[in-house]
C-alpha atoms as a PDB file:
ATOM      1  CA  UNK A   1      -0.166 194.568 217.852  1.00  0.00           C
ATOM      2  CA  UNK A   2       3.176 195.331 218.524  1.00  0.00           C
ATOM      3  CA  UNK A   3       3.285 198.438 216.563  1.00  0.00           C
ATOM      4  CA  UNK A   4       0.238 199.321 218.803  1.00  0.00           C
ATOM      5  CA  UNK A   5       2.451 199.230 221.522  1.00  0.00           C
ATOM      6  CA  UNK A   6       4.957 201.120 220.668  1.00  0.00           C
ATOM      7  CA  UNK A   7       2.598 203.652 219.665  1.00  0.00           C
ATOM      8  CA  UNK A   8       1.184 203.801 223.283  1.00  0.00           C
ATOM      9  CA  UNK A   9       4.841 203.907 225.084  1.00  0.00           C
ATOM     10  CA  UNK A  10       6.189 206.797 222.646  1.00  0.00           C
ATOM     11  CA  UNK A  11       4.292 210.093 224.343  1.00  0.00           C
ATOM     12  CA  UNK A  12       5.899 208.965 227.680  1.00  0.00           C
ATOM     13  CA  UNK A  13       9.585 208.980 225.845  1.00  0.00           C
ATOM     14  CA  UNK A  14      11.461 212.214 224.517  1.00  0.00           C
ATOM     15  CA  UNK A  15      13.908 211.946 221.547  1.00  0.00           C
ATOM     16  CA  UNK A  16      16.412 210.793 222.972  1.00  0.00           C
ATOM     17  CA  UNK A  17      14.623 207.356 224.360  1.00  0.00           C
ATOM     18  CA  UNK A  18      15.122 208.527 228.381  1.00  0.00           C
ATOM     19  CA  UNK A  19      11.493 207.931 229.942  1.00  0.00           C
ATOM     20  CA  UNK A  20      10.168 211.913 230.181  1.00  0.00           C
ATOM     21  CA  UNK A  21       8.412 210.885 233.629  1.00  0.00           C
ATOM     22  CA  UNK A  22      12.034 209.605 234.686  1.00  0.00           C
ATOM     23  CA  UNK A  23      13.852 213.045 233.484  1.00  0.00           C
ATOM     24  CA  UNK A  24      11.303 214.708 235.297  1.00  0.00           C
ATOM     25  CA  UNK A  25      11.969 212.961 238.665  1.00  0.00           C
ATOM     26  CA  UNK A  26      15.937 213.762 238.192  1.00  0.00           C
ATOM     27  CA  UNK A  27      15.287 217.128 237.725  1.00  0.00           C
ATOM     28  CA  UNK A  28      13.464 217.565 240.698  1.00  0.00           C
ATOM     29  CA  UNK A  29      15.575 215.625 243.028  1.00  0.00           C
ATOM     30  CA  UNK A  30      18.942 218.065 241.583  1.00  0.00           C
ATOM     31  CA  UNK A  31      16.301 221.157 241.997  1.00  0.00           C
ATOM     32  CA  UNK A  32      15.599 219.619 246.036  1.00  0.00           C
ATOM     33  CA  UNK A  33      19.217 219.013 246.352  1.00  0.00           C
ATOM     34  CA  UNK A  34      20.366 222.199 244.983  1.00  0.00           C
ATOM     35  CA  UNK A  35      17.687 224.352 247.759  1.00  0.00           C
ATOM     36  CA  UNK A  36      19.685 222.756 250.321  1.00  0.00           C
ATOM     37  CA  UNK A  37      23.033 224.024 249.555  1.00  0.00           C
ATOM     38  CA  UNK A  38      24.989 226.380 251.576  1.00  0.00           C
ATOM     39  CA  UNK A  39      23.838 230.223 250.304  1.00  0.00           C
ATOM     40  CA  UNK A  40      20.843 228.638 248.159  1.00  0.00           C
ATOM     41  CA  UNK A  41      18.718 230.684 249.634  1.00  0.00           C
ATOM     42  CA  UNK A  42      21.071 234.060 248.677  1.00  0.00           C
ATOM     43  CA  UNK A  43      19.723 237.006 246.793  1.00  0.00           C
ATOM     44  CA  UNK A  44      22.302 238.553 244.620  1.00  0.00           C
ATOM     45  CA  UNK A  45      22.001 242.235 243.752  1.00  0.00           C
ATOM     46  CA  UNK A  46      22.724 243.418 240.317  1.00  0.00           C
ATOM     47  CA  UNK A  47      26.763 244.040 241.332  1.00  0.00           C
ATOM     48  CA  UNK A  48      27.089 240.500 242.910  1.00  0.00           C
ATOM     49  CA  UNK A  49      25.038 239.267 240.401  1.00  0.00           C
ATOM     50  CA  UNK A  50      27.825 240.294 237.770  1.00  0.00           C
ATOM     51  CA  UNK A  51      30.898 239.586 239.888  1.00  0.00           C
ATOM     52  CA  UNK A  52      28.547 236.156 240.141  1.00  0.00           C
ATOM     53  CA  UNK A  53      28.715 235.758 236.024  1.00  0.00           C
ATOM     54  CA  UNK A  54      32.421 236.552 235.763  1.00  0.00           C
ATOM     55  CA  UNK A  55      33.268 234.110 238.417  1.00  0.00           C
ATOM     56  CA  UNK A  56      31.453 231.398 236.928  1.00  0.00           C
ATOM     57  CA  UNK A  57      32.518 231.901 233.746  1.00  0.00           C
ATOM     58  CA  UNK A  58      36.396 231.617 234.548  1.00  0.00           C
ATOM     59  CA  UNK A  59      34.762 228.578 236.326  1.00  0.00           C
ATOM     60  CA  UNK A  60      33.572 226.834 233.194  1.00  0.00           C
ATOM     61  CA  UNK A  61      36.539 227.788 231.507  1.00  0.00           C
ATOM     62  CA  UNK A  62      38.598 225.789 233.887  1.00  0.00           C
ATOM     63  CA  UNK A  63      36.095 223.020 233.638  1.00  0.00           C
ATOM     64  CA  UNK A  64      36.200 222.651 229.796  1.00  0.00           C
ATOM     65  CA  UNK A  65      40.514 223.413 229.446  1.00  0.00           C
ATOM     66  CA  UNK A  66      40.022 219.768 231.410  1.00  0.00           C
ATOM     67  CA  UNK A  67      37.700 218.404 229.317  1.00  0.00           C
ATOM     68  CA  UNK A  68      39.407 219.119 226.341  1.00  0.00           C
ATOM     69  CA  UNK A  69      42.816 219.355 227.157  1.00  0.00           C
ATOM     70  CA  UNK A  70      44.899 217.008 228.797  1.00  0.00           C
ATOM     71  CA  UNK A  71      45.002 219.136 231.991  1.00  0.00           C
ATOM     72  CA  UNK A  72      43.235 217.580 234.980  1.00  0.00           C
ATOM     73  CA  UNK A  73      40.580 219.603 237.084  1.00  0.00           C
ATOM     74  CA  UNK A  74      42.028 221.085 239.775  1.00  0.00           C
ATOM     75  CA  UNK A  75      39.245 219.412 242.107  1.00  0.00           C
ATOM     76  CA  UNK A  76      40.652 215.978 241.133  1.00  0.00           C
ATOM     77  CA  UNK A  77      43.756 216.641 242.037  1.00  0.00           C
ATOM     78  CA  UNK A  78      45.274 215.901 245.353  1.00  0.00           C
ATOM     79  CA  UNK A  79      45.152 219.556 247.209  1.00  0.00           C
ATOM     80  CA  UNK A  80      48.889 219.267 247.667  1.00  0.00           C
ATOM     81  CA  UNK A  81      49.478 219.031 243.710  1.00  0.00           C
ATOM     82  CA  UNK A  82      46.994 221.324 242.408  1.00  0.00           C
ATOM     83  CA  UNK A  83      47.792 224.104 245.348  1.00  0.00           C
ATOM     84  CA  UNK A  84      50.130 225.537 242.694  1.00  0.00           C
ATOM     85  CA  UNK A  85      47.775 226.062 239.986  1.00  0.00           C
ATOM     86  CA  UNK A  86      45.148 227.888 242.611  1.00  0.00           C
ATOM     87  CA  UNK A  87      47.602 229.713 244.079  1.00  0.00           C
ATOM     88  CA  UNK A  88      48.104 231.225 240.262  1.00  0.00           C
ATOM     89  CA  UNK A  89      44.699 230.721 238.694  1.00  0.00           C
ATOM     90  CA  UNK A  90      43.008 233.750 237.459  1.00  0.00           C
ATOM     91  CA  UNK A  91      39.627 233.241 239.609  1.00  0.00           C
ATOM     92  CA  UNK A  92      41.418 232.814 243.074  1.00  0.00           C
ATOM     93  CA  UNK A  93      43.158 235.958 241.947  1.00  0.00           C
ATOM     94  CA  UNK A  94      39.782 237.502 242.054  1.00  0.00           C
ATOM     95  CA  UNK A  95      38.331 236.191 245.117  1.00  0.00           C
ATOM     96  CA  UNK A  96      41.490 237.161 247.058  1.00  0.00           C
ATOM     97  CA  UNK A  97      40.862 240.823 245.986  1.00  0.00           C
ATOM     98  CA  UNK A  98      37.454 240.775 246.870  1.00  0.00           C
ATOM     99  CA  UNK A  99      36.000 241.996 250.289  1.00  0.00           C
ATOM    100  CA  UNK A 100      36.802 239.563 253.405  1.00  0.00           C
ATOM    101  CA  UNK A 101      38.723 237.193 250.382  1.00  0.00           C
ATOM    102  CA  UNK A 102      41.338 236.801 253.161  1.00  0.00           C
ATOM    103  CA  UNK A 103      38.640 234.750 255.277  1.00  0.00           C
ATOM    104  CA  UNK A 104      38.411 232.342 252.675  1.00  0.00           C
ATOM    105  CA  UNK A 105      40.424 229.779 254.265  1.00  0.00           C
ATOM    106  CA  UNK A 106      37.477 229.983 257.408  1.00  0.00           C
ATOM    107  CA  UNK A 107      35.213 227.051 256.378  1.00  0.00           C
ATOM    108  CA  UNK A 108      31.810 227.802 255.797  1.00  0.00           C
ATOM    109  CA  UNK A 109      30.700 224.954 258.648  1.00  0.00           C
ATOM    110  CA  UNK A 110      32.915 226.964 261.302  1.00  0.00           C
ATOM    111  CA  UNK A 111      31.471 227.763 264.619  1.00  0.00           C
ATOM    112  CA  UNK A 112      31.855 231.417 264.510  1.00  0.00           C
ATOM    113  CA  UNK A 113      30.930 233.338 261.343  1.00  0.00           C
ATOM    114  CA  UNK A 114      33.230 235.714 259.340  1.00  0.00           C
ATOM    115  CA  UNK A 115      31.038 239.076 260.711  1.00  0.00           C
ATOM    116  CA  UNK A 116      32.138 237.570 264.269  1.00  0.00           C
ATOM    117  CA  UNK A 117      35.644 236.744 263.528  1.00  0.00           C
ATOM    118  CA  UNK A 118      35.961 240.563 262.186  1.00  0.00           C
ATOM    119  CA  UNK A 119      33.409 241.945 264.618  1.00  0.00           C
ATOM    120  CA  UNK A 120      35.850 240.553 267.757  1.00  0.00           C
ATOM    121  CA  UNK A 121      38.958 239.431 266.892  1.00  0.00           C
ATOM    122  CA  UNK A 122      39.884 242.257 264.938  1.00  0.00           C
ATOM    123  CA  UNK A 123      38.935 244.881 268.073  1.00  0.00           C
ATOM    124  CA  UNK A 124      41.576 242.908 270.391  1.00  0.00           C
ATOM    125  CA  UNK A 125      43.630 245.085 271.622  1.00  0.00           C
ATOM    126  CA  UNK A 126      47.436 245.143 270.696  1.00  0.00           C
ATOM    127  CA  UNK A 127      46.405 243.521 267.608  1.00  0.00           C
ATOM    128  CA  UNK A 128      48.697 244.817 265.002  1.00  0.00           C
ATOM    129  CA  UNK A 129      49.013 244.037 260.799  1.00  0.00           C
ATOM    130  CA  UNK A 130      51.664 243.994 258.359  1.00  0.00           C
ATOM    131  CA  UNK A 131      51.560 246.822 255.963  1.00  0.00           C
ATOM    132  CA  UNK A 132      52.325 248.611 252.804  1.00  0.00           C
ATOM    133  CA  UNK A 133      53.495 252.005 252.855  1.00  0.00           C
ATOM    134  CA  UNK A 134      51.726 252.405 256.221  1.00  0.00           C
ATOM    135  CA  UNK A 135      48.567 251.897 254.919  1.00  0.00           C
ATOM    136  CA  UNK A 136      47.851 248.834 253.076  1.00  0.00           C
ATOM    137  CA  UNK A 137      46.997 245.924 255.304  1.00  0.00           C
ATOM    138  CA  UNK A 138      48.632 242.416 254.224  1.00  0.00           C
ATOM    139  CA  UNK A 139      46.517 239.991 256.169  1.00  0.00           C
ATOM    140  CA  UNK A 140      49.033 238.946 258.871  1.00  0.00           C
ATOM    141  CA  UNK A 141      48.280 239.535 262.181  1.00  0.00           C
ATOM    142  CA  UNK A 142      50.090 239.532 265.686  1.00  0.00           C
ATOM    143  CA  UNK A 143      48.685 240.110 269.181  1.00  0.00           C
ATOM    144  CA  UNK A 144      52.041 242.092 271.226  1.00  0.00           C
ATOM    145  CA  UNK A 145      52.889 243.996 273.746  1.00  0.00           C
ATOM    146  CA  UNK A 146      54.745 246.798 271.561  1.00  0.00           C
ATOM    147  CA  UNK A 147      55.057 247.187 267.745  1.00  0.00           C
ATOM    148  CA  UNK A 148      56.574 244.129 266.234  1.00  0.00           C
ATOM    149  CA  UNK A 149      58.592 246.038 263.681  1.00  0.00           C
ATOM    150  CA  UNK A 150      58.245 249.412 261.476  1.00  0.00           C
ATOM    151  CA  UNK A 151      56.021 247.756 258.752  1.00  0.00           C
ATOM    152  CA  UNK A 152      53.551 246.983 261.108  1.00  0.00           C
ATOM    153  CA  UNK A 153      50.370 248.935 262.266  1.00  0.00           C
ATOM    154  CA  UNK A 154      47.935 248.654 265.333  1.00  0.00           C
ATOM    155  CA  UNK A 155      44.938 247.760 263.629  1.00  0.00           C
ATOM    156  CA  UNK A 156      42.441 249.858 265.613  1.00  0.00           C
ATOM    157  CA  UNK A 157      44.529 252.957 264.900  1.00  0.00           C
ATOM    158  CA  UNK A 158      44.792 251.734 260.963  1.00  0.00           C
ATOM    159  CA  UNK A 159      40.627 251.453 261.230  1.00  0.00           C
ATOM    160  CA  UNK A 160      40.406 254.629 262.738  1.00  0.00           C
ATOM    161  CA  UNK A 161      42.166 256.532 259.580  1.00  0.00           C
ATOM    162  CA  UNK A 162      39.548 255.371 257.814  1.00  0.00           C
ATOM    163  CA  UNK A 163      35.989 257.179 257.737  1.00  0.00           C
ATOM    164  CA  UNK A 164      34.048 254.465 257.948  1.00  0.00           C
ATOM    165  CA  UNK A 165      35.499 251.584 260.461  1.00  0.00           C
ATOM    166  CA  UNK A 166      32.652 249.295 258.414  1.00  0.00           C
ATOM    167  CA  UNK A 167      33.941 249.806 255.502  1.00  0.00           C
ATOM    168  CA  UNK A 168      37.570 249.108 257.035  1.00  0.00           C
ATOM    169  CA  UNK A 169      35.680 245.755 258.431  1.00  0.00           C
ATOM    170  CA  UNK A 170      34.810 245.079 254.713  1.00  0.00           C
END
Protein backbone atom coordinates (compact mmCIF):
# COMPACT_ATOMS: atom_id res chain seq x y z
CA UNK A 1 0.00 0.00 0.00
CA UNK A 2 2.57 2.22 0.82
CA UNK A 3 4.56 1.68 -2.22
CA UNK A 4 1.20 2.60 -3.93
CA UNK A 5 1.56 5.78 -2.50
CA UNK A 6 4.57 6.75 -3.27
CA UNK A 7 3.91 5.79 -6.68
CA UNK A 8 0.94 8.30 -6.84
CA UNK A 9 2.99 11.37 -5.12
CA UNK A 10 6.17 10.87 -7.53
CA UNK A 11 4.71 12.64 -11.00
CA UNK A 12 3.96 15.73 -8.80
CA UNK A 13 7.89 15.73 -7.56
CA UNK A 14 11.02 16.50 -9.87
CA UNK A 15 14.45 14.92 -9.07
CA UNK A 16 15.40 16.77 -6.77
CA UNK A 17 12.25 16.02 -4.23
CA UNK A 18 10.92 20.01 -4.43
CA UNK A 19 7.01 19.61 -5.18
CA UNK A 20 6.97 20.63 -9.25
CA UNK A 21 3.47 22.45 -8.53
CA UNK A 22 5.49 24.41 -5.70
CA UNK A 23 8.56 25.33 -8.21
CA UNK A 24 6.05 26.37 -10.48
CA UNK A 25 4.35 28.88 -8.11
CA UNK A 26 8.02 30.41 -7.24
CA UNK A 27 8.70 30.90 -10.59
CA UNK A 28 5.83 32.79 -11.28
CA UNK A 29 5.77 34.97 -8.29
CA UNK A 30 9.93 35.99 -9.30
CA UNK A 31 8.48 36.30 -13.10
CA UNK A 32 5.39 38.88 -11.39
CA UNK A 33 7.97 40.45 -9.28
CA UNK A 34 10.52 40.86 -11.86
CA UNK A 35 7.54 42.82 -14.47
CA UNK A 36 7.37 45.27 -11.81
CA UNK A 37 10.84 46.45 -11.66
CA UNK A 38 12.05 49.77 -12.63
CA UNK A 39 12.88 49.54 -16.75
CA UNK A 40 11.11 45.94 -16.93
CA UNK A 41 9.23 47.00 -19.41
CA UNK A 42 12.59 48.33 -21.60
CA UNK A 43 13.32 47.19 -25.09
CA UNK A 44 16.96 46.97 -25.74
CA UNK A 45 18.23 47.37 -29.29
CA UNK A 46 20.92 45.18 -30.59
CA UNK A 47 23.84 47.93 -29.30
CA UNK A 48 22.27 48.18 -25.74
CA UNK A 49 21.55 44.79 -25.89
CA UNK A 50 25.46 44.09 -26.06
CA UNK A 51 26.64 46.91 -23.81
CA UNK A 52 23.63 44.97 -21.68
CA UNK A 53 25.77 41.44 -21.90
CA UNK A 54 29.13 43.03 -21.10
CA UNK A 55 27.74 44.78 -18.15
CA UNK A 56 26.26 41.84 -16.71
CA UNK A 57 28.91 39.78 -17.22
CA UNK A 58 31.54 41.97 -15.21
CA UNK A 59 28.43 41.75 -12.90
CA UNK A 60 28.59 38.02 -12.33
CA UNK A 61 32.13 38.16 -12.21
CA UNK A 62 31.99 40.34 -9.18
CA UNK A 63 29.30 38.14 -7.79
CA UNK A 64 31.26 34.82 -8.02
CA UNK A 65 35.14 36.58 -6.95
CA UNK A 66 32.68 36.78 -3.59
CA UNK A 67 31.50 33.58 -3.67
CA UNK A 68 34.62 32.03 -4.06
CA UNK A 69 37.01 34.22 -2.72
CA UNK A 70 37.18 35.66 0.51
CA UNK A 71 36.22 39.13 -0.85
CA UNK A 72 32.81 40.37 0.27
CA UNK A 73 30.16 41.73 -2.32
CA UNK A 74 30.37 45.11 -2.62
CA UNK A 75 26.44 45.34 -1.92
CA UNK A 76 27.09 43.93 1.59
CA UNK A 77 29.32 46.21 2.44
CA UNK A 78 28.62 49.38 4.25
CA UNK A 79 28.62 52.15 1.23
CA UNK A 80 31.31 53.99 3.12
CA UNK A 81 33.76 50.82 2.96
CA UNK A 82 33.09 49.48 -0.34
CA UNK A 83 33.01 53.24 -2.03
CA UNK A 84 36.68 52.47 -2.75
CA UNK A 85 36.33 49.39 -4.63
CA UNK A 86 33.38 51.13 -6.95
CA UNK A 87 35.13 54.01 -7.33
CA UNK A 88 37.93 51.52 -9.07
CA UNK A 89 35.85 48.61 -10.29
CA UNK A 90 35.99 47.91 -13.90
CA UNK A 91 32.01 48.14 -14.52
CA UNK A 92 31.54 51.65 -12.85
CA UNK A 93 34.43 52.51 -15.11
CA UNK A 94 32.10 51.72 -17.88
CA UNK A 95 28.97 53.25 -16.84
CA UNK A 96 30.80 56.53 -16.08
CA UNK A 97 31.89 56.62 -19.79
CA UNK A 98 28.67 55.93 -21.03
CA UNK A 99 26.09 58.62 -22.19
CA UNK A 100 24.43 60.75 -19.19
CA UNK A 101 26.86 58.19 -16.74
CA UNK A 102 27.42 61.48 -14.86
CA UNK A 103 23.56 61.44 -13.82
CA UNK A 104 24.03 58.33 -12.18
CA UNK A 105 24.10 59.63 -8.79
CA UNK A 106 20.16 61.12 -9.71
CA UNK A 107 18.02 58.30 -8.20
CA UNK A 108 15.79 56.65 -10.39
CA UNK A 109 12.60 57.62 -7.86
CA UNK A 110 13.60 61.46 -8.31
CA UNK A 111 10.95 63.93 -9.11
CA UNK A 112 12.37 65.25 -12.24
CA UNK A 113 13.81 62.86 -14.84
CA UNK A 114 17.38 62.94 -16.32
CA UNK A 115 15.87 64.33 -20.02
CA UNK A 116 14.49 67.27 -17.66
CA UNK A 117 17.46 67.82 -15.57
CA UNK A 118 19.51 68.13 -19.06
CA UNK A 119 16.59 69.59 -20.99
CA UNK A 120 16.54 72.78 -18.23
CA UNK A 121 19.18 72.96 -16.06
CA UNK A 122 21.74 72.67 -18.50
CA UNK A 123 20.11 75.81 -20.76
CA UNK A 124 20.48 78.19 -17.52
CA UNK A 125 22.13 80.82 -18.42
CA UNK A 126 25.70 81.65 -17.02
CA UNK A 127 25.99 78.06 -16.49
CA UNK A 128 29.56 77.26 -17.09
CA UNK A 129 31.76 73.59 -16.92
CA UNK A 130 35.14 72.62 -16.16
CA UNK A 131 37.11 71.53 -19.11
CA UNK A 132 39.87 69.80 -20.88
CA UNK A 133 41.76 71.49 -23.42
CA UNK A 134 38.71 73.73 -23.99
CA UNK A 135 36.69 71.14 -25.06
CA UNK A 136 36.18 68.24 -22.91
CA UNK A 137 33.50 68.77 -20.32
CA UNK A 138 34.37 67.34 -16.67
CA UNK A 139 30.97 67.26 -15.08
CA UNK A 140 31.30 70.23 -12.66
CA UNK A 141 29.16 72.91 -12.99
CA UNK A 142 28.81 76.61 -11.68
CA UNK A 143 26.04 79.17 -12.23
CA UNK A 144 28.26 82.97 -12.28
CA UNK A 145 28.20 86.09 -13.23
CA UNK A 146 31.63 85.98 -15.31
CA UNK A 147 33.96 83.03 -16.12
CA UNK A 148 35.08 81.35 -12.99
CA UNK A 149 38.58 80.69 -14.25
CA UNK A 150 40.40 79.84 -17.76
CA UNK A 151 39.54 76.06 -17.64
CA UNK A 152 36.11 76.75 -17.61
CA UNK A 153 33.50 77.07 -20.51
CA UNK A 154 29.87 78.54 -20.79
CA UNK A 155 28.08 75.55 -21.52
CA UNK A 156 25.64 76.90 -24.13
CA UNK A 157 28.58 78.23 -26.14
CA UNK A 158 30.48 74.61 -25.55
CA UNK A 159 26.90 73.00 -27.00
CA UNK A 160 26.85 75.27 -29.70
CA UNK A 161 30.45 73.99 -31.16
CA UNK A 162 28.91 71.02 -31.49
CA UNK A 163 26.60 70.09 -34.61
CA UNK A 164 24.14 68.53 -32.96
CA UNK A 165 23.19 70.26 -29.38
CA UNK A 166 21.29 66.57 -28.85
CA UNK A 167 23.98 64.83 -29.22
CA UNK A 168 25.92 67.39 -26.84
CA UNK A 169 22.71 66.63 -24.41
CA UNK A 170 23.73 62.91 -24.76
Amino acid sequence: MIFLQVLLILPAMSVSGIPTWYKEARQAFIDEEKAMRVGAKLVLNANEELVNTFLMKLKNETIQQSIWTTTPYPPSVSFFKSKPWIDNSTLFQVIKRMPKGGGLHLHDTALASLDWVVKSLTYTPNLYTKVIDGRYPQRRYKIADTLPGSDWQSVSELRNSFNDSAEFDK
